[in-house]
C-alpha atoms as a PDB file:
ATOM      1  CA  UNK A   1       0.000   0.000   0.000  1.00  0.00           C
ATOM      2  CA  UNK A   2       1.621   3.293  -0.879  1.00  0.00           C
ATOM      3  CA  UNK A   3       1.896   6.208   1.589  1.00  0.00           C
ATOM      4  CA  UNK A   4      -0.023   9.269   0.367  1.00  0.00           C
ATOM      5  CA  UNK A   5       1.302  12.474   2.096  1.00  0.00           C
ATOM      6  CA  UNK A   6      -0.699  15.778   3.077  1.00  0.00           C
ATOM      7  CA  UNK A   7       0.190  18.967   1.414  1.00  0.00           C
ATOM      8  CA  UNK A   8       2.787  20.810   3.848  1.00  0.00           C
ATOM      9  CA  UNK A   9       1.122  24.036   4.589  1.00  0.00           C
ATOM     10  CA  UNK A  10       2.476  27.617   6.154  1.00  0.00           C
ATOM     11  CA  UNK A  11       1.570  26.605   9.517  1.00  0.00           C
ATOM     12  CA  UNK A  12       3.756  23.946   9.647  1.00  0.00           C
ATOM     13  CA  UNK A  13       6.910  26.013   8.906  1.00  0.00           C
ATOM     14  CA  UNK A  14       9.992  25.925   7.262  1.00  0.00           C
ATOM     15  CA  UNK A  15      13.377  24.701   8.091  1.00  0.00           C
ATOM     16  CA  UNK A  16      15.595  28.018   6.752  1.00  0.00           C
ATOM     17  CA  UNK A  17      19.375  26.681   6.789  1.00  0.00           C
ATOM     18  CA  UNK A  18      20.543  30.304   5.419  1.00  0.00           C
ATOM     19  CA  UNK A  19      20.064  31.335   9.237  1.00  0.00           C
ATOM     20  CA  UNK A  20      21.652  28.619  11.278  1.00  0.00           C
ATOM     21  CA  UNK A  21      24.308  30.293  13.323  1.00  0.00           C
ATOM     22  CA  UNK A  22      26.564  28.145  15.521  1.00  0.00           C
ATOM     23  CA  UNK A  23      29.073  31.761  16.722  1.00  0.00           C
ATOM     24  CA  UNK A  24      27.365  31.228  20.465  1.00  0.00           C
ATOM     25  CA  UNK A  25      29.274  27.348  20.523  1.00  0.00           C
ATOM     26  CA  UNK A  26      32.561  27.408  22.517  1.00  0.00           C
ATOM     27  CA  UNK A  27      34.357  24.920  22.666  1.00  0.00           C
ATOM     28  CA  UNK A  28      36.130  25.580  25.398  1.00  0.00           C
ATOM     29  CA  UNK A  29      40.016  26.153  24.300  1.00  0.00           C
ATOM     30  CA  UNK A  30      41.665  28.661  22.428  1.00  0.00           C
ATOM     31  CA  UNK A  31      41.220  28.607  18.662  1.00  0.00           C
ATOM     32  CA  UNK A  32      45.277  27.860  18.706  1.00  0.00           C
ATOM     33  CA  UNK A  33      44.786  25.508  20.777  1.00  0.00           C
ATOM     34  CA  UNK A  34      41.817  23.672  18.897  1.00  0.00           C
ATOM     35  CA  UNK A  35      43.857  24.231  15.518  1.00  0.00           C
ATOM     36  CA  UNK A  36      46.976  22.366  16.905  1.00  0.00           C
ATOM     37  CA  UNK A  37      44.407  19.480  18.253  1.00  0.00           C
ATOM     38  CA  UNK A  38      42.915  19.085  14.793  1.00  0.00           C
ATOM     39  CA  UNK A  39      46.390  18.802  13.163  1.00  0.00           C
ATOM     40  CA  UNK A  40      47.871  16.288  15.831  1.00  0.00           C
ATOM     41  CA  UNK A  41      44.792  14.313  15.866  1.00  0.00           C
ATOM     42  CA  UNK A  42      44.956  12.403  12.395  1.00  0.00           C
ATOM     43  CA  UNK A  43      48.724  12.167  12.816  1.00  0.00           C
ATOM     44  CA  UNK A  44      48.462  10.499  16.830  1.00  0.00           C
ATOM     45  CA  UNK A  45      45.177   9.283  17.838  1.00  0.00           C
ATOM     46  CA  UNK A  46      42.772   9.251  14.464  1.00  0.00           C
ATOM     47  CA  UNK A  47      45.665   6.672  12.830  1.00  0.00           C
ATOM     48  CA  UNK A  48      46.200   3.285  11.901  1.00  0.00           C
ATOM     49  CA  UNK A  49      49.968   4.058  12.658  1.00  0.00           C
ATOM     50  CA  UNK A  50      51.660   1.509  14.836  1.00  0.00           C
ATOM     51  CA  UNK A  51      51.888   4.036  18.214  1.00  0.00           C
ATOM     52  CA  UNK A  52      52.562   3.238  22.035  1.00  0.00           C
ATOM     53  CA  UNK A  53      49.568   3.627  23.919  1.00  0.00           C
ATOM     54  CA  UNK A  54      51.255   5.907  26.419  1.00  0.00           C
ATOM     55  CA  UNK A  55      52.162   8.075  23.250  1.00  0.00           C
ATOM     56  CA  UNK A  56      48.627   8.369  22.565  1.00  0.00           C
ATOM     57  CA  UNK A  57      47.535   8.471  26.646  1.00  0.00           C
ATOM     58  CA  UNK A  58      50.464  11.138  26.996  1.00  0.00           C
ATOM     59  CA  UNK A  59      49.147  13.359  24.127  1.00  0.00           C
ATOM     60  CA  UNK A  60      45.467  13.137  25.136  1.00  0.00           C
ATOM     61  CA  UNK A  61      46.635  14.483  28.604  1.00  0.00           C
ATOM     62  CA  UNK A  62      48.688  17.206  27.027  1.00  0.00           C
ATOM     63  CA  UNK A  63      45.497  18.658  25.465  1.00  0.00           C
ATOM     64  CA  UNK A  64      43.583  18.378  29.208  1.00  0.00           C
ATOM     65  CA  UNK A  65      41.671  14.882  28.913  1.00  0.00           C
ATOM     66  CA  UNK A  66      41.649  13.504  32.264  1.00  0.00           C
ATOM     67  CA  UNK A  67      42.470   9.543  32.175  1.00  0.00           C
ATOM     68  CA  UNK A  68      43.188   6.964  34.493  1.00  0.00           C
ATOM     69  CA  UNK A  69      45.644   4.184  34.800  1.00  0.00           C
ATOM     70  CA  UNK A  70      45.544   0.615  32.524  1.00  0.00           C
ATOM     71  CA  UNK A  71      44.021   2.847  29.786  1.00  0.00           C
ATOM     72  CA  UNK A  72      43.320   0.941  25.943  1.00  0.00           C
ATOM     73  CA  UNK A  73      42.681   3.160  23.147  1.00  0.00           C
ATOM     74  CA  UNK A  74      42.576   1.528  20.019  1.00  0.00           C
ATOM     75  CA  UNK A  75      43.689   2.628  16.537  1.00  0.00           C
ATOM     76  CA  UNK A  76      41.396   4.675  14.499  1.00  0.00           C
ATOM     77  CA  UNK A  77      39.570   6.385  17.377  1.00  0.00           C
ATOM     78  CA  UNK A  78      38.384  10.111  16.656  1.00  0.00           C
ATOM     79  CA  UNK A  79      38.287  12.448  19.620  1.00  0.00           C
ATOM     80  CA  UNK A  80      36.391  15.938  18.930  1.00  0.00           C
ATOM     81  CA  UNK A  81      37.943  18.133  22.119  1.00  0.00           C
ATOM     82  CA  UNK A  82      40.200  15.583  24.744  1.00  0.00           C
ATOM     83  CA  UNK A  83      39.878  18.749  26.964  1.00  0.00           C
ATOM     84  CA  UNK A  84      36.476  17.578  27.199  1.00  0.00           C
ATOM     85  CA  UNK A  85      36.588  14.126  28.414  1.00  0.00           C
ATOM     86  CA  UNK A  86      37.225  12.455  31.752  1.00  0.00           C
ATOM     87  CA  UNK A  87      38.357   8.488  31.323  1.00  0.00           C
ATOM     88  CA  UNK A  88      38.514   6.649  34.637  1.00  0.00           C
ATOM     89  CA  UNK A  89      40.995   3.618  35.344  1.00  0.00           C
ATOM     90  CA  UNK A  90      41.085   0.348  33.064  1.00  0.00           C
ATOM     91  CA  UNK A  91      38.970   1.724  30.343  1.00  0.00           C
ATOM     92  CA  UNK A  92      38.923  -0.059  26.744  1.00  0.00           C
ATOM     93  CA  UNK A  93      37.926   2.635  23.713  1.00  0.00           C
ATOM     94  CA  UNK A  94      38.210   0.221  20.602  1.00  0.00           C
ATOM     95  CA  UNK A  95      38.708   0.703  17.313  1.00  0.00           C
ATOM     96  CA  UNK A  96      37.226   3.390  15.054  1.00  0.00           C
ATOM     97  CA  UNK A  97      35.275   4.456  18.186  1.00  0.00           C
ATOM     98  CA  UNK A  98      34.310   8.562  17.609  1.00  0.00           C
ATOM     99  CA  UNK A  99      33.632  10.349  20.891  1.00  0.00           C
ATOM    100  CA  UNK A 100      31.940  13.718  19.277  1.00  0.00           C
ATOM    101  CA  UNK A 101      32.333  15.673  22.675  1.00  0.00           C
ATOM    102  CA  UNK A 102      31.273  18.911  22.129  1.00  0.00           C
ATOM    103  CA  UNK A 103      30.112  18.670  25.848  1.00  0.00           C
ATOM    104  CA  UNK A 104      32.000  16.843  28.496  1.00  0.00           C
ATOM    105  CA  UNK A 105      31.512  13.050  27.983  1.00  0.00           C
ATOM    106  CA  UNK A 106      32.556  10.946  31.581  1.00  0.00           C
ATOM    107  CA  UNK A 107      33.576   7.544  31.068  1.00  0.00           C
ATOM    108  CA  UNK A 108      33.726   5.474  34.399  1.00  0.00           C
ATOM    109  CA  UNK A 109      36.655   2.743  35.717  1.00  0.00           C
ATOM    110  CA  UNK A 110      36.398  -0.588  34.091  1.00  0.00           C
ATOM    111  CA  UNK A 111      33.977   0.547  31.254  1.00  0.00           C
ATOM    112  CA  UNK A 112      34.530  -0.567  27.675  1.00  0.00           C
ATOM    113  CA  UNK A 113      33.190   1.337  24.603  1.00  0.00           C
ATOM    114  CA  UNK A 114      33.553  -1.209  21.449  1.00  0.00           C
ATOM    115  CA  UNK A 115      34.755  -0.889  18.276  1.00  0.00           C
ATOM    116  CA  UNK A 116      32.669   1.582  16.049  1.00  0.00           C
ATOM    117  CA  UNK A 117      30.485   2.873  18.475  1.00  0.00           C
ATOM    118  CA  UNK A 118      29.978   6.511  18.670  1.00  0.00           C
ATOM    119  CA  UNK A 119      29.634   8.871  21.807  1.00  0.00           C
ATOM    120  CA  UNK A 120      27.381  11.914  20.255  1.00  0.00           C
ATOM    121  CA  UNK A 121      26.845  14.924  22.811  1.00  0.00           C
ATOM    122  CA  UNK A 122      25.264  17.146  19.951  1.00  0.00           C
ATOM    123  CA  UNK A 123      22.038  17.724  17.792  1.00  0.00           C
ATOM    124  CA  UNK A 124      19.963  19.755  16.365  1.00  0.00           C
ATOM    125  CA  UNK A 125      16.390  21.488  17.451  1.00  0.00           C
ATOM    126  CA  UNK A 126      14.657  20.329  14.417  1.00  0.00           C
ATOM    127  CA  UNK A 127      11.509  22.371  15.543  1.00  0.00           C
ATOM    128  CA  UNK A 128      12.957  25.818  14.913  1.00  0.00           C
ATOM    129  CA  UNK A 129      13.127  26.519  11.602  1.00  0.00           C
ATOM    130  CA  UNK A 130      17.123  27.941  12.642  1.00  0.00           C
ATOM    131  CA  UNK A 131      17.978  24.128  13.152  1.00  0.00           C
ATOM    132  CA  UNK A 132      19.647  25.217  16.266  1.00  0.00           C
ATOM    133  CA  UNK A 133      22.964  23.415  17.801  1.00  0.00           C
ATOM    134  CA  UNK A 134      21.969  21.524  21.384  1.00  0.00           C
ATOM    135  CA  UNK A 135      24.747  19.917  23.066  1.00  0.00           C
ATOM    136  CA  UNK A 136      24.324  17.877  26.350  1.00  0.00           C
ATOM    137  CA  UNK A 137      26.774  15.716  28.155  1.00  0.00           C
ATOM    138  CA  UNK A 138      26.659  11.858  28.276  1.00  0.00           C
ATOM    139  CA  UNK A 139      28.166   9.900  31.792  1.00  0.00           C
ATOM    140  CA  UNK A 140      29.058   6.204  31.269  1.00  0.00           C
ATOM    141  CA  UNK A 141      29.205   4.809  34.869  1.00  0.00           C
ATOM    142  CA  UNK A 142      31.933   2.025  36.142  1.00  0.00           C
ATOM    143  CA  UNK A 143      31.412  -1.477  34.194  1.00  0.00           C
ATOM    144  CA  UNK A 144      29.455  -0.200  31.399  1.00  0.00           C
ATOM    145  CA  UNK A 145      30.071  -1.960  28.303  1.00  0.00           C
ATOM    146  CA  UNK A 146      28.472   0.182  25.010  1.00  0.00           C
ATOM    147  CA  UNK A 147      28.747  -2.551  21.940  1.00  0.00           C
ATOM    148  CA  UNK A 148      30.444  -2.576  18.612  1.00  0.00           C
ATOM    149  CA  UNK A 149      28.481  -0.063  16.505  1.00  0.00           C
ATOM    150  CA  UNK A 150      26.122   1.424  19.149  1.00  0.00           C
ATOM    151  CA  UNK A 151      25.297   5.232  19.711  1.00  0.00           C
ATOM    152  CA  UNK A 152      24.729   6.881  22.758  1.00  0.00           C
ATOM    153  CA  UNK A 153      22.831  10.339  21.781  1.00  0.00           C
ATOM    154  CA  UNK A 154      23.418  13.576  23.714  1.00  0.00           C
ATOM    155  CA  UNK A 155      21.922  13.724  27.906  1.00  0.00           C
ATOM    156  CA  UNK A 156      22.683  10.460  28.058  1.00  0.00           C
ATOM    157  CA  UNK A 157      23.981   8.477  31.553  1.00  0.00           C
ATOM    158  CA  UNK A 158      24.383   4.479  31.244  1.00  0.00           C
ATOM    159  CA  UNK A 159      24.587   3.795  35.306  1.00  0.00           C
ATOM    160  CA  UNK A 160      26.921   0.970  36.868  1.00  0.00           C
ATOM    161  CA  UNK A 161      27.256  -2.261  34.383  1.00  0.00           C
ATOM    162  CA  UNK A 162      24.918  -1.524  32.331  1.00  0.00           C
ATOM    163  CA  UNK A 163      25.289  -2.717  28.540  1.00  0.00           C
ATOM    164  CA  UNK A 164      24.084  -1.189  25.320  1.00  0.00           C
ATOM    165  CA  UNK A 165      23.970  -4.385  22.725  1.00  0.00           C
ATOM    166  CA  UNK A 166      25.443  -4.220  19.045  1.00  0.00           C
ATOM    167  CA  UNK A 167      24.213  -1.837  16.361  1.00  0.00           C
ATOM    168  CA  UNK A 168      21.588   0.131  19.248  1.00  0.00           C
ATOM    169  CA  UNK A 169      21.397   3.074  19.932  1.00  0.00           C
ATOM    170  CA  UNK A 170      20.334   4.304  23.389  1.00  0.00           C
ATOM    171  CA  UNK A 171      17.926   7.816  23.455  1.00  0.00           C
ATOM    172  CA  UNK A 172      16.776   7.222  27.583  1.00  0.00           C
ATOM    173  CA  UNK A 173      19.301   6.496  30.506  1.00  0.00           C
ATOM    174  CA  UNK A 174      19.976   3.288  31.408  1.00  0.00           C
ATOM    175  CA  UNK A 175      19.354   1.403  34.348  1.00  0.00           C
ATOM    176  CA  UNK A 176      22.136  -0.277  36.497  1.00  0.00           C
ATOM    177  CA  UNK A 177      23.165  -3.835  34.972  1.00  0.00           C
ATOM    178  CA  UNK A 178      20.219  -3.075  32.729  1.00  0.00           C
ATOM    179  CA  UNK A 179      21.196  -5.122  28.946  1.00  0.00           C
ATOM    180  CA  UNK A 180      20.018  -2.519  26.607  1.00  0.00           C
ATOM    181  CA  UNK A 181      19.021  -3.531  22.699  1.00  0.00           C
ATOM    182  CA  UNK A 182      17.560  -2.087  19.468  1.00  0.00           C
ATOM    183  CA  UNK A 183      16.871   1.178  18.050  1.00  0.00           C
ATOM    184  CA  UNK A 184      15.678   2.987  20.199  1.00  0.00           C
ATOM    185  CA  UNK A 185      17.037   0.723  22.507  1.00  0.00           C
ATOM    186  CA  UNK A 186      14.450  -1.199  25.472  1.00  0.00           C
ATOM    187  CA  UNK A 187      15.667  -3.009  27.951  1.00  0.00           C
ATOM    188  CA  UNK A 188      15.416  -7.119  27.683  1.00  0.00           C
ATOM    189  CA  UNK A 189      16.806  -8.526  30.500  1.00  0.00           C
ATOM    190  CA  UNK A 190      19.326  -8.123  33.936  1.00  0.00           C
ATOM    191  CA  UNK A 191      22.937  -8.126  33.558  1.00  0.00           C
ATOM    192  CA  UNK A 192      24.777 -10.909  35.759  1.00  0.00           C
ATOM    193  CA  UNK A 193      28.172 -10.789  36.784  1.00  0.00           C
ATOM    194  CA  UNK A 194      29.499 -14.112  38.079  1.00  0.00           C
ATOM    195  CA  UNK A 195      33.391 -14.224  40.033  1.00  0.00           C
END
């Protein structure tokens, strides 16, 4: 059966790209200093290139991300502003992960955010015809695991062990130990840990 579609009308509005203005967004470093990140980036941390970890650790800490101890990052793994994230201790970020922090993103000890998966902290108010910018930060508490090719959108706090499955993508919090699936993602079950 094909869709048939009602005639838009004035009421409804108009999104009007020609007015979108992004000038109030600060991204909270200098413009030298976010220059220098976006050449370093594809050269240390964005690269397929054979690196240390600690290289890549020592770099990220050099441009203000906090991180932990036993930190993994992976090759291929894009990083919008590092002065804008806060890693915890024993954290895996695997490869091709993008963590699009344009507002602080938290990650919490012992968490693991698979291969592919993207952290997104920023959208846009499709009900004003400006298509406005909204940021929000996203918290990923101790244990959580987010799965190969997941997406966390902006607001966003996973709690203590919680798990977002493959391919989802999560638009609510989730609950402690709470396994996550689909798009939006529901919750299916209770996540046990056994010793």
């Amino acid at each position: 059966m094909e869709k048939t579609f009602e005639p838009v009308s004035d009421k409804q509005g108009k999104t009007d790209l020609s007015r979108f203005n992004n000038d109030w967004y600060k991204p909270g470093a200098s413009r030298l200093k976010v220059l220098a990140w976006f050449l370093l980036n594809p050269l240390l941390i964005n690269t397929y290139l054979p690196l240390p970890v600690g290289l890549k650790l020592s770099v990220l800490r050099m441009f203000g991300a906090k991180i932990g101890k036993g930190v993994m990052v992976k090759p291929g793994v894009n990083i919008k502003y590092p002065w804008l994230l806060n890693v915890g201790n024993f954290v895996w970020i695997g490869e091709k992960v993008w963590i699009d922090n344009l507002s602080m993103v938290s990650i919490g000890n012992n968490a693991c955010v698979s291969q592919g998966a993207m952290l997104l902290t920023g959208n846009h108010d499709y009900r004003r015809s400006t298509f406005d910018l909204v940021t929000k930060p996203i918290h990923l508490g101790d244990g959580v695991w987010i799965g190969a090719q997941s997406v966390v959108c902006p607001g966003i706090t996973c709690h203590s062990h919680s798990v977002l499955a493959v391919g989802s993508m999560v638009t609510r919090d989730m609950e402690p130990y709470g396994i996550y699936q689909g798009n939006p993602a529901v919750w299916v079950r209770k996540r046990t840990i056994s010793t």
